[in-house]
PDB file of N, CA and C in Angstrom:
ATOM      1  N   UNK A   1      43.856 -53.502 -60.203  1.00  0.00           N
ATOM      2  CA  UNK A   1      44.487 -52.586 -61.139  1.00  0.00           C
ATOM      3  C   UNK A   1      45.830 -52.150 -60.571  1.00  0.00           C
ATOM      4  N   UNK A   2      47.004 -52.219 -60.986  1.00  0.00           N
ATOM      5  CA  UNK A   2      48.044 -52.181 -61.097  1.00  0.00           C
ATOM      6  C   UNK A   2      48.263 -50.507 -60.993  1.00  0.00           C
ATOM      7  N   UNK A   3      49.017 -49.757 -59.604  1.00  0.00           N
ATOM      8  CA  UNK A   3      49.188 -48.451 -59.783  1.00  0.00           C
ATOM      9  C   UNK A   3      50.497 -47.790 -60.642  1.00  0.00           C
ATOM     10  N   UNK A   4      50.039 -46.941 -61.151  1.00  0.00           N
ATOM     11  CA  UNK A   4      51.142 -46.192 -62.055  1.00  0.00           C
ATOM     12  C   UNK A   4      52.531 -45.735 -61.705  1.00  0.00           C
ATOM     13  N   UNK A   5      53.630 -46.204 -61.915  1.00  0.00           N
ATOM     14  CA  UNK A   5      54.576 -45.239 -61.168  1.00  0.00           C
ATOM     15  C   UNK A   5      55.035 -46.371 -60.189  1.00  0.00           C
ATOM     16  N   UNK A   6      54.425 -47.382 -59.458  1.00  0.00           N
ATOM     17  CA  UNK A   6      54.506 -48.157 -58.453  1.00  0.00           C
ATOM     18  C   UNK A   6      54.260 -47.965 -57.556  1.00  0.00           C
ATOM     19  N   UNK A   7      54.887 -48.663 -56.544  1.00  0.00           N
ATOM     20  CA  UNK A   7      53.642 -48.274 -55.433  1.00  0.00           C
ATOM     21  C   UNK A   7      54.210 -47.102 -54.313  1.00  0.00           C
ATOM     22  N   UNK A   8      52.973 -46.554 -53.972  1.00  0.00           N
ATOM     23  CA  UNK A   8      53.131 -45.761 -53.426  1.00  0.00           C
ATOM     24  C   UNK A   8      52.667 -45.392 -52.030  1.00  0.00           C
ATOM     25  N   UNK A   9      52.794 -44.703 -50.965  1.00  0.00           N
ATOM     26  CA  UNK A   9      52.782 -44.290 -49.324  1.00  0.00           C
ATOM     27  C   UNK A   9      51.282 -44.664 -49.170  1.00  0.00           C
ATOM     28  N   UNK A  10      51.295 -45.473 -47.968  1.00  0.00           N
ATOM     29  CA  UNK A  10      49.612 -44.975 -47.417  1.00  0.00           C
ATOM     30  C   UNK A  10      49.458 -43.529 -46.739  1.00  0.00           C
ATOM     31  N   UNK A  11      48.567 -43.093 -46.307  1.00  0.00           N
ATOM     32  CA  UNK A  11      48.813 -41.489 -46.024  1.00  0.00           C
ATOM     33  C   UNK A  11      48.920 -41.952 -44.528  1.00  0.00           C
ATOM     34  N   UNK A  12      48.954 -42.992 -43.806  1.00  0.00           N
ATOM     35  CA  UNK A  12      49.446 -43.254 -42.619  1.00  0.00           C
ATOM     36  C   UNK A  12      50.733 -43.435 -42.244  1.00  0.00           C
ATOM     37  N   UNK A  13      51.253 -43.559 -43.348  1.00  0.00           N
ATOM     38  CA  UNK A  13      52.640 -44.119 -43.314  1.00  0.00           C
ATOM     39  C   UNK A  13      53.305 -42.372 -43.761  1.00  0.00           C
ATOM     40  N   UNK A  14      52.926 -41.916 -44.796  1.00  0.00           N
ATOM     41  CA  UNK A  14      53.507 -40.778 -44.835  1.00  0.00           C
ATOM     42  C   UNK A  14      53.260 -39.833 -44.024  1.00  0.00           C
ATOM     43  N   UNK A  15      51.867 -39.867 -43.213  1.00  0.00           N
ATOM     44  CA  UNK A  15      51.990 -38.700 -41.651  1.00  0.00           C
ATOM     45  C   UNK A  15      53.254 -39.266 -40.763  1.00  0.00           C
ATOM     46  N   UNK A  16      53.328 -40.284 -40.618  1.00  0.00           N
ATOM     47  CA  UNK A  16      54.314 -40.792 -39.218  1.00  0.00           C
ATOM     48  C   UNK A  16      55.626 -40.504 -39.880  1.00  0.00           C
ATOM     49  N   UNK A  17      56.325 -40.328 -41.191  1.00  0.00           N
ATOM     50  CA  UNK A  17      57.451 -40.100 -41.794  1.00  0.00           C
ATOM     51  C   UNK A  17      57.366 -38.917 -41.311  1.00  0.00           C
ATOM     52  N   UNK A  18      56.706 -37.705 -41.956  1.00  0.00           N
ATOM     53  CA  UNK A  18      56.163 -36.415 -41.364  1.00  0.00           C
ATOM     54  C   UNK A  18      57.097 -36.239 -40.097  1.00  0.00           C
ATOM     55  N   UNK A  19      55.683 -36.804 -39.372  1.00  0.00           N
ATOM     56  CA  UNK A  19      56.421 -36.427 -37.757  1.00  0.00           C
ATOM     57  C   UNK A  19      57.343 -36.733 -37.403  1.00  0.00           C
ATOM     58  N   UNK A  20      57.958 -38.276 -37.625  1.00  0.00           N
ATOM     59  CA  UNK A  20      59.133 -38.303 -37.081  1.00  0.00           C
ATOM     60  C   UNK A  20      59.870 -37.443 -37.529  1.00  0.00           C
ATOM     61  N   UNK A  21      59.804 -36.856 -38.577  1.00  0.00           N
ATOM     62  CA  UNK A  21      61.351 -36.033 -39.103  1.00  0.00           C
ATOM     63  C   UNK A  21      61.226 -34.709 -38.019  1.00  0.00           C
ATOM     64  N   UNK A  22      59.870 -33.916 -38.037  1.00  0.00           N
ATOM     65  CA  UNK A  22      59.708 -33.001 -37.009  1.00  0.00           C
ATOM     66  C   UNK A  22      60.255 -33.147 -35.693  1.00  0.00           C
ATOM     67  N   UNK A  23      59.802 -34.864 -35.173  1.00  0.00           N
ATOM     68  CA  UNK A  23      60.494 -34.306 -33.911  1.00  0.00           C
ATOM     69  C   UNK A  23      62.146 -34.752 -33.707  1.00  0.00           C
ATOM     70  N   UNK A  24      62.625 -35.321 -34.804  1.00  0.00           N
ATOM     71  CA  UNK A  24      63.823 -35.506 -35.403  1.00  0.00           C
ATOM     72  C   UNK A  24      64.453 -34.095 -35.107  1.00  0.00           C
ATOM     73  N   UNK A  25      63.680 -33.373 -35.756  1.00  0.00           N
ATOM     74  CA  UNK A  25      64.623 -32.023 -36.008  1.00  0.00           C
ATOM     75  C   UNK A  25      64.541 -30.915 -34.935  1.00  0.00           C
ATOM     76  N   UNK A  26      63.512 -31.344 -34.117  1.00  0.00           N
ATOM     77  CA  UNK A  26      63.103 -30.578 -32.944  1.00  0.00           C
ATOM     78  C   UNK A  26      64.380 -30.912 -31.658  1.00  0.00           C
ATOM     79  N   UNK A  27      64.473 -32.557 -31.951  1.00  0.00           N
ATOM     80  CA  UNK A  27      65.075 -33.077 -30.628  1.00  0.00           C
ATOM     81  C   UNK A  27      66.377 -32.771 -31.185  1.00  0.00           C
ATOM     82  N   UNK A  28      67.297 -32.482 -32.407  1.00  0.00           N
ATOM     83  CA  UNK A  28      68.342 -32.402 -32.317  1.00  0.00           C
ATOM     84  C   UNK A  28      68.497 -30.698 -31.952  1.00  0.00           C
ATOM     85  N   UNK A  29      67.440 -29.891 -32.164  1.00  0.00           N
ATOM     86  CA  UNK A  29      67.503 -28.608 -31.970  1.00  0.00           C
ATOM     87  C   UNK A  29      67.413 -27.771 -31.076  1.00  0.00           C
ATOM     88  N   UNK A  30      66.680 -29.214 -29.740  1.00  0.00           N
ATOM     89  CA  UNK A  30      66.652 -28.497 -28.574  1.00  0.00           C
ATOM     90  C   UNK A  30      68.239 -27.972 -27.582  1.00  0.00           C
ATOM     91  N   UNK A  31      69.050 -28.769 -27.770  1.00  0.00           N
ATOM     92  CA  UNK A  31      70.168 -28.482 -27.034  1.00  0.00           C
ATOM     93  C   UNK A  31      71.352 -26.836 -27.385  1.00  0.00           C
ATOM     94  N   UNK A  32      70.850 -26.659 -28.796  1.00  0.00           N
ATOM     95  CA  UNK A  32      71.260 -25.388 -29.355  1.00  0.00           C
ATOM     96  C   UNK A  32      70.532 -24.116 -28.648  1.00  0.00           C
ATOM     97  N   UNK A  33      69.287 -24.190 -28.626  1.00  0.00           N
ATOM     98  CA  UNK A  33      68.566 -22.749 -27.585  1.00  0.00           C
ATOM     99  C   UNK A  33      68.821 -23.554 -26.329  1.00  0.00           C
ATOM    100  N   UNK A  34      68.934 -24.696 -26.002  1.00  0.00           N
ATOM    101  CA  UNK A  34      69.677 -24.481 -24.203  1.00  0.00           C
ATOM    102  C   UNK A  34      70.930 -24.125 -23.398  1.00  0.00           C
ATOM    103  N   UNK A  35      71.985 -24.056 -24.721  1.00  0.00           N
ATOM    104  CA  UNK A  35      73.302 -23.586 -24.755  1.00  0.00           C
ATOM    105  C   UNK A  35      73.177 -22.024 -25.339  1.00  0.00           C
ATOM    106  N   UNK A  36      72.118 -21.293 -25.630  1.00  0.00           N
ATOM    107  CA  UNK A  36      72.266 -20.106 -26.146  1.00  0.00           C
ATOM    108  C   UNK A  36      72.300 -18.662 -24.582  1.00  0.00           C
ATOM    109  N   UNK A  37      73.260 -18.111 -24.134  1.00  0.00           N
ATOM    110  CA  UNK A  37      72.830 -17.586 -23.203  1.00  0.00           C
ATOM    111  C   UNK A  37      71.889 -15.918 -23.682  1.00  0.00           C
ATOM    112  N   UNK A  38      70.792 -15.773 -23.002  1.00  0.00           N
ATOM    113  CA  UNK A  38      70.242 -14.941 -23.581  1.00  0.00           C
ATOM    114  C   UNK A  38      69.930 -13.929 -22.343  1.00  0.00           C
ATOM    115  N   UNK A  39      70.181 -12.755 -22.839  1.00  0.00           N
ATOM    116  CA  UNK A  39      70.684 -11.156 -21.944  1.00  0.00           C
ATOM    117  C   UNK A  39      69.703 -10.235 -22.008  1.00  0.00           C
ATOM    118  N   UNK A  40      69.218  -9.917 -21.105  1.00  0.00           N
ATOM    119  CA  UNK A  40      67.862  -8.483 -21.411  1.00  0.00           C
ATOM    120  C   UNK A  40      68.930  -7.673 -20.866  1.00  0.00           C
ATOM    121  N   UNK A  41      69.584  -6.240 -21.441  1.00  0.00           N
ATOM    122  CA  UNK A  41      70.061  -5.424 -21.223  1.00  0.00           C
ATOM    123  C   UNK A  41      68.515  -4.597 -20.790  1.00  0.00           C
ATOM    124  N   UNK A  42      69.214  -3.068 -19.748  1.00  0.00           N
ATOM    125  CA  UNK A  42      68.467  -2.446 -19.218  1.00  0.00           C
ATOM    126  C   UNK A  42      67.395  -1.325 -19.953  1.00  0.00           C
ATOM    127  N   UNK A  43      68.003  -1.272 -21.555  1.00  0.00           N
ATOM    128  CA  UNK A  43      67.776  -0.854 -22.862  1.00  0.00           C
ATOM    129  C   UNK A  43      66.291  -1.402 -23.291  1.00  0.00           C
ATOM    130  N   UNK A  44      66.170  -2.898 -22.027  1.00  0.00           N
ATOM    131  CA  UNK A  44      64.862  -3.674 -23.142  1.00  0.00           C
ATOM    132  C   UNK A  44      65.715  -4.200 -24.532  1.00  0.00           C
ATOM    133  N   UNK A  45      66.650  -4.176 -24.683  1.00  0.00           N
ATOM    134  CA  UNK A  45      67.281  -5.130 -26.116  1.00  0.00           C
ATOM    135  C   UNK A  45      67.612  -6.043 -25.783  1.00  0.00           C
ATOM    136  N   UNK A  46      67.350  -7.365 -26.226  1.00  0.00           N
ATOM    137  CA  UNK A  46      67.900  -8.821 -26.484  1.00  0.00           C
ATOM    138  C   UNK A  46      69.116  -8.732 -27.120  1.00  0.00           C
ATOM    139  N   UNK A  47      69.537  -9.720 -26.195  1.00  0.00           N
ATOM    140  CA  UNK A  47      70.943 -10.226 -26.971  1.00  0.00           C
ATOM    141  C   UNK A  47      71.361 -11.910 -26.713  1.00  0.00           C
ATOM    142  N   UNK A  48      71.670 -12.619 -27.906  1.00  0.00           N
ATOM    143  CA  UNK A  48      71.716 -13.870 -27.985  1.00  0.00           C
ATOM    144  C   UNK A  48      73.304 -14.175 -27.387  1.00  0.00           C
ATOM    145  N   UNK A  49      73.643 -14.460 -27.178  1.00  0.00           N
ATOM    146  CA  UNK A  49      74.980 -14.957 -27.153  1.00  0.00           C
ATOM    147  C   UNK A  49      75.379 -16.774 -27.061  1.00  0.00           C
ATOM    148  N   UNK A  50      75.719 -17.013 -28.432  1.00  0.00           N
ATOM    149  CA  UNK A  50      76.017 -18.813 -28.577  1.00  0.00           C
ATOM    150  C   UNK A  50      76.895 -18.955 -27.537  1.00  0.00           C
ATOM    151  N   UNK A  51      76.440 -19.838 -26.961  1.00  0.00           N
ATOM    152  CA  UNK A  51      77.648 -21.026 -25.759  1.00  0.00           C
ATOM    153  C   UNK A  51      77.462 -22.223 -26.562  1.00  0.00           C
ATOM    154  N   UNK A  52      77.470 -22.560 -27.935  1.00  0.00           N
ATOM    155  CA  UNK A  52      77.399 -24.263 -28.267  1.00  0.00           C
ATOM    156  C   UNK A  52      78.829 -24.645 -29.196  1.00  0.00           C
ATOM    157  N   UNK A  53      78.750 -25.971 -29.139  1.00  0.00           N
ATOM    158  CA  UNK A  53      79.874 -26.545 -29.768  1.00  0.00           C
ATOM    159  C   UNK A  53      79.901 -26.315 -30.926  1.00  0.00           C
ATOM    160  N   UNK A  54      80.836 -25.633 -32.123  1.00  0.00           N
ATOM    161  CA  UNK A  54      80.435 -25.189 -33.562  1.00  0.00           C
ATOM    162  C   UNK A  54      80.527 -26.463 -34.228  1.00  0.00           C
ATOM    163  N   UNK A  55      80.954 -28.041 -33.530  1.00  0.00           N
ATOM    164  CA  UNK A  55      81.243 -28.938 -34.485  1.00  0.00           C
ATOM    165  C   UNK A  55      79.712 -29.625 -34.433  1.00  0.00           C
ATOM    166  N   UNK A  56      78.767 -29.095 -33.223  1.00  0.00           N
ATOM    167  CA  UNK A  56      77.409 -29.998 -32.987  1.00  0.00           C
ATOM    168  C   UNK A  56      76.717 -29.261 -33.913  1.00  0.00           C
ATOM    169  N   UNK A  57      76.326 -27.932 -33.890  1.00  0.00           N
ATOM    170  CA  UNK A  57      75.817 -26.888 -35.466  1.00  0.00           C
ATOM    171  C   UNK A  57      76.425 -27.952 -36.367  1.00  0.00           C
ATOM    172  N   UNK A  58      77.334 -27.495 -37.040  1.00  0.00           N
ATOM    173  CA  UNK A  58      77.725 -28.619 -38.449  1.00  0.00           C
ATOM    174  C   UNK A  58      77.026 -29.392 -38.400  1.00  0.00           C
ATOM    175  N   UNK A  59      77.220 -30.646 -37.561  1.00  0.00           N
ATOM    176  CA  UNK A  59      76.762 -31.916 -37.883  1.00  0.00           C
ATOM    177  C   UNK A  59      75.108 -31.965 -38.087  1.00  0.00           C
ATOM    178  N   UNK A  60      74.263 -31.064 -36.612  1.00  0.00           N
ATOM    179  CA  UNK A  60      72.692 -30.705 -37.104  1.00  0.00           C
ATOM    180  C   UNK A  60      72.603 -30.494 -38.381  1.00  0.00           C
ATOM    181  N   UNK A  61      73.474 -29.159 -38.507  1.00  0.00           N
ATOM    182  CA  UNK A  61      72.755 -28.798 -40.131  1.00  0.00           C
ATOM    183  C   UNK A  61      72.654 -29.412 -41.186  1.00  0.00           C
ATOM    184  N   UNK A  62      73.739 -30.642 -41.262  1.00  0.00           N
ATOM    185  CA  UNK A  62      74.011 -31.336 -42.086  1.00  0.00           C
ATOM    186  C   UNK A  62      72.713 -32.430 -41.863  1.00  0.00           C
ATOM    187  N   UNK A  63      72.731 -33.120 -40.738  1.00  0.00           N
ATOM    188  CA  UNK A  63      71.541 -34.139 -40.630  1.00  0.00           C
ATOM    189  C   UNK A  63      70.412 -33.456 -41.190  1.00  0.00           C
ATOM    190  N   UNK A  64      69.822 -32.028 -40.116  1.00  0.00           N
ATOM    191  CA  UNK A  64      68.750 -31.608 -40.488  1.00  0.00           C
ATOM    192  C   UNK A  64      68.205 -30.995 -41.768  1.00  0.00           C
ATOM    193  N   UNK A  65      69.337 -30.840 -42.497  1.00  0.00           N
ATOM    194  CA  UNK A  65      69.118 -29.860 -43.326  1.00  0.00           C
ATOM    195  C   UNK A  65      69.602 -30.499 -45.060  1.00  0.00           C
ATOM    196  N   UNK A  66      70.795 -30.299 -44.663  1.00  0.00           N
ATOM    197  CA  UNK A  66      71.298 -31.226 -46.316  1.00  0.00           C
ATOM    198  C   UNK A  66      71.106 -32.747 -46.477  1.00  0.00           C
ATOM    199  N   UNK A  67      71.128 -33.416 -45.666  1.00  0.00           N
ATOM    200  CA  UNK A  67      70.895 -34.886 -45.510  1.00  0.00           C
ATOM    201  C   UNK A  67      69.301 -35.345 -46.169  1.00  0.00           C
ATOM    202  N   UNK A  68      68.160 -34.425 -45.898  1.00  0.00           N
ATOM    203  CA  UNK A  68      66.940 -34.473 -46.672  1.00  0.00           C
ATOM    204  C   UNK A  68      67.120 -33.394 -47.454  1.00  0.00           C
ATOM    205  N   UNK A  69      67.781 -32.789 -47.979  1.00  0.00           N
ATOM    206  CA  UNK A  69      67.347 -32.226 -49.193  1.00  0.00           C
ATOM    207  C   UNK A  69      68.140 -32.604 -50.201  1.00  0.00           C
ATOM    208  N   UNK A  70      69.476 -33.555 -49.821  1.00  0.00           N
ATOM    209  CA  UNK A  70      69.753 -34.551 -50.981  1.00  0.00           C
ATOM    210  C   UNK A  70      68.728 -35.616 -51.479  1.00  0.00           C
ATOM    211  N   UNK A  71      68.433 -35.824 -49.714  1.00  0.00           N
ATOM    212  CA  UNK A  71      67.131 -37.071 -50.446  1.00  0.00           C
ATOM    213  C   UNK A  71      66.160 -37.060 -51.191  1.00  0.00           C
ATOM    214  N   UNK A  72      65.361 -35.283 -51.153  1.00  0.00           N
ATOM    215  CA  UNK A  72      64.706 -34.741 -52.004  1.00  0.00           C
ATOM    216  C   UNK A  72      64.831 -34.622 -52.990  1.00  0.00           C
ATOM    217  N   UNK A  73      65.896 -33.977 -53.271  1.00  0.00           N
ATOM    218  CA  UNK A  73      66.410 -34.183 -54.591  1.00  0.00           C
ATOM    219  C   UNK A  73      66.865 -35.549 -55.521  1.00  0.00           C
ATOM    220  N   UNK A  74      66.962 -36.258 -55.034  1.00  0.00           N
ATOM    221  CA  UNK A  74      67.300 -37.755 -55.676  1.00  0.00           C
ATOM    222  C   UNK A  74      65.635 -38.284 -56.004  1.00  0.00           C
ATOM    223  N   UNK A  75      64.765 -38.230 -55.197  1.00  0.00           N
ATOM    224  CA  UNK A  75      63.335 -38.640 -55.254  1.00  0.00           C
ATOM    225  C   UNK A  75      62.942 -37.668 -56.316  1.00  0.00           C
ATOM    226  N   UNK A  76      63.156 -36.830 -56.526  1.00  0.00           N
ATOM    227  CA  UNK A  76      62.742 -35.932 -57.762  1.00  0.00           C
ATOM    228  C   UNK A  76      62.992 -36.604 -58.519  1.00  0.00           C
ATOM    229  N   UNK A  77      64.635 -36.419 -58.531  1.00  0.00           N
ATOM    230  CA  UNK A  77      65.427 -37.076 -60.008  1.00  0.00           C
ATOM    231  C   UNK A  77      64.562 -38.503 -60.678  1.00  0.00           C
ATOM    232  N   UNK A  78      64.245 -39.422 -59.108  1.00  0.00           N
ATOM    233  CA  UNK A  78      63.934 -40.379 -59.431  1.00  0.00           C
ATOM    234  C   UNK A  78      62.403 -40.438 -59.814  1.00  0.00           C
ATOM    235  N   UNK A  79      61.561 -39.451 -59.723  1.00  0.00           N
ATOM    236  CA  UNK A  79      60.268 -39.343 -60.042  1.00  0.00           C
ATOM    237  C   UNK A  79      60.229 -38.622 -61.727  1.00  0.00           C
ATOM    238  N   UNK A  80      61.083 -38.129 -61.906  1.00  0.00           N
ATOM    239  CA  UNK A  80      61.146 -37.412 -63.224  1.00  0.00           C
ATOM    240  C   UNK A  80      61.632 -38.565 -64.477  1.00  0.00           C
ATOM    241  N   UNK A  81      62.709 -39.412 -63.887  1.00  0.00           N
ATOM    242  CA  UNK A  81      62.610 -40.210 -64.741  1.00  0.00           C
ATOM    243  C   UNK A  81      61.989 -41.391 -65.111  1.00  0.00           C
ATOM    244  N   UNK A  82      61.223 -41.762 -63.941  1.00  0.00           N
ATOM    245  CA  UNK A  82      60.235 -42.442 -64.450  1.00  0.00           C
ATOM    246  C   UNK A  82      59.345 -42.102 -64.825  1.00  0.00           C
ATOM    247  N   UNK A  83      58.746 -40.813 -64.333  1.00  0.00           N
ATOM    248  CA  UNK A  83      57.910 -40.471 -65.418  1.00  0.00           C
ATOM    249  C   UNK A  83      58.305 -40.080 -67.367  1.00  0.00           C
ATOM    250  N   UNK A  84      59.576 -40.147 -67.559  1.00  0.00           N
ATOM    251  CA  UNK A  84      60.049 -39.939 -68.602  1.00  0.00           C
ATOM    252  C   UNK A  84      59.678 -41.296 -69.348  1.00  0.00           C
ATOM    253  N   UNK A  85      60.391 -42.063 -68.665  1.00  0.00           N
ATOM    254  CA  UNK A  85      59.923 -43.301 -69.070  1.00  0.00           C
ATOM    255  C   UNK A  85      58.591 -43.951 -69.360  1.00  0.00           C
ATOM    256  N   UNK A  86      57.617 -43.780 -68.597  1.00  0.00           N
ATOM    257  CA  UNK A  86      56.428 -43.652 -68.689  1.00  0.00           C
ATOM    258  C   UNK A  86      55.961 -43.216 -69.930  1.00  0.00           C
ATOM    259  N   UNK A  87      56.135 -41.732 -70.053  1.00  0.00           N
ATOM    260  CA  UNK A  87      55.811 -41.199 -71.370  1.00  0.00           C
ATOM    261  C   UNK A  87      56.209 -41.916 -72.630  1.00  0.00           C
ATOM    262  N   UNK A  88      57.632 -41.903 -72.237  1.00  0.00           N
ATOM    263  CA  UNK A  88      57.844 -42.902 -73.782  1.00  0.00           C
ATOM    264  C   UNK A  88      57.097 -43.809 -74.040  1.00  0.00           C
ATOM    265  N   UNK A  89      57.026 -45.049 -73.190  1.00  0.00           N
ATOM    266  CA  UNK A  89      56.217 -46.240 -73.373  1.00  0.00           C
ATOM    267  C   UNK A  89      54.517 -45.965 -73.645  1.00  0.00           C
ATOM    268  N   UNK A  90      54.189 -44.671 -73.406  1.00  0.00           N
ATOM    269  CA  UNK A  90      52.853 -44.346 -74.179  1.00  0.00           C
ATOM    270  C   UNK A  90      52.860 -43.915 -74.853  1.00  0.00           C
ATOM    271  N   UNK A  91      53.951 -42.990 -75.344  1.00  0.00           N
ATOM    272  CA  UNK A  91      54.026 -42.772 -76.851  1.00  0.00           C
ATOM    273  C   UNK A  91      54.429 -43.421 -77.716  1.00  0.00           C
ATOM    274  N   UNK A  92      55.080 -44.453 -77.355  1.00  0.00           N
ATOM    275  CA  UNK A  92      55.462 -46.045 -78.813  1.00  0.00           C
ATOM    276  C   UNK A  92      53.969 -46.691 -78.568  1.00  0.00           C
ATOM    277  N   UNK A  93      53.385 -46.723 -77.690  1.00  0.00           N
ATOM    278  CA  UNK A  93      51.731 -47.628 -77.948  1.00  0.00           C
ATOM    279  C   UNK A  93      50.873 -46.789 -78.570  1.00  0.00           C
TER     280      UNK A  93
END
C-alpha cells in the first residue's frame, strides 16, 4: 500500500536528525559561555560580562536559529500544499 503524502522518516532516522541538530547547536554554543567572563561581586550578584566576537553571535544565530526555522517554514508550506492538493483530488473522485 502506497503511503499518503509520500514517503516519509523512519523514527530512526528522525531521532538521529534530532540529535544531530542538538549537538549541532550545543557545539556551536559552547565557545560563547567560554568567552563569557563571569564576576561574583562581594554583594553575592552575578555579573556576565561578553568577551566574544559579535560577528561569531551573528553567524550562530543565523545557523542556529533562522537557518531551521526557514526550513521549517518551507516544510510547512510544503506540507500544506500538498495536502491541498490531496484534498482536491478527493474531492473531484
Amino acid at each position: 500500500m502506497k503511503k499518503i503524502g509520500g514517503s516519509a522518516f523512519k523514527v530512526s532516522v528522525a531521532t538521529g536528525i534530532v540529535v544531530y541538530i542538538w549537538i549541532h547547536n550545543v557545539a556551536f554554543t559552547i565557545p560563547i559561555f567560554l568567552w563569557t567572563d563571569v564576576r561574583i561581586h562581594l554583594s553575592g550578584r552575578i555579573h556576565c560580562y561578553p568577551m566574544y566576537n559579535a560577528s561569531y553571535v551573528f553567524v550562530v544565530r543565523i545557523i542556529n536559529y533562522y537557518l531551521p526555522l526557514v526550513i521549517t517554514w518551507a516544510s510547512y508550506i510544503g506540507i500544506i500544499y500538498k495536502n491541498k492538493i490531496l484534498t482536491n483530488k478527493a474531492s473531484i473522485l
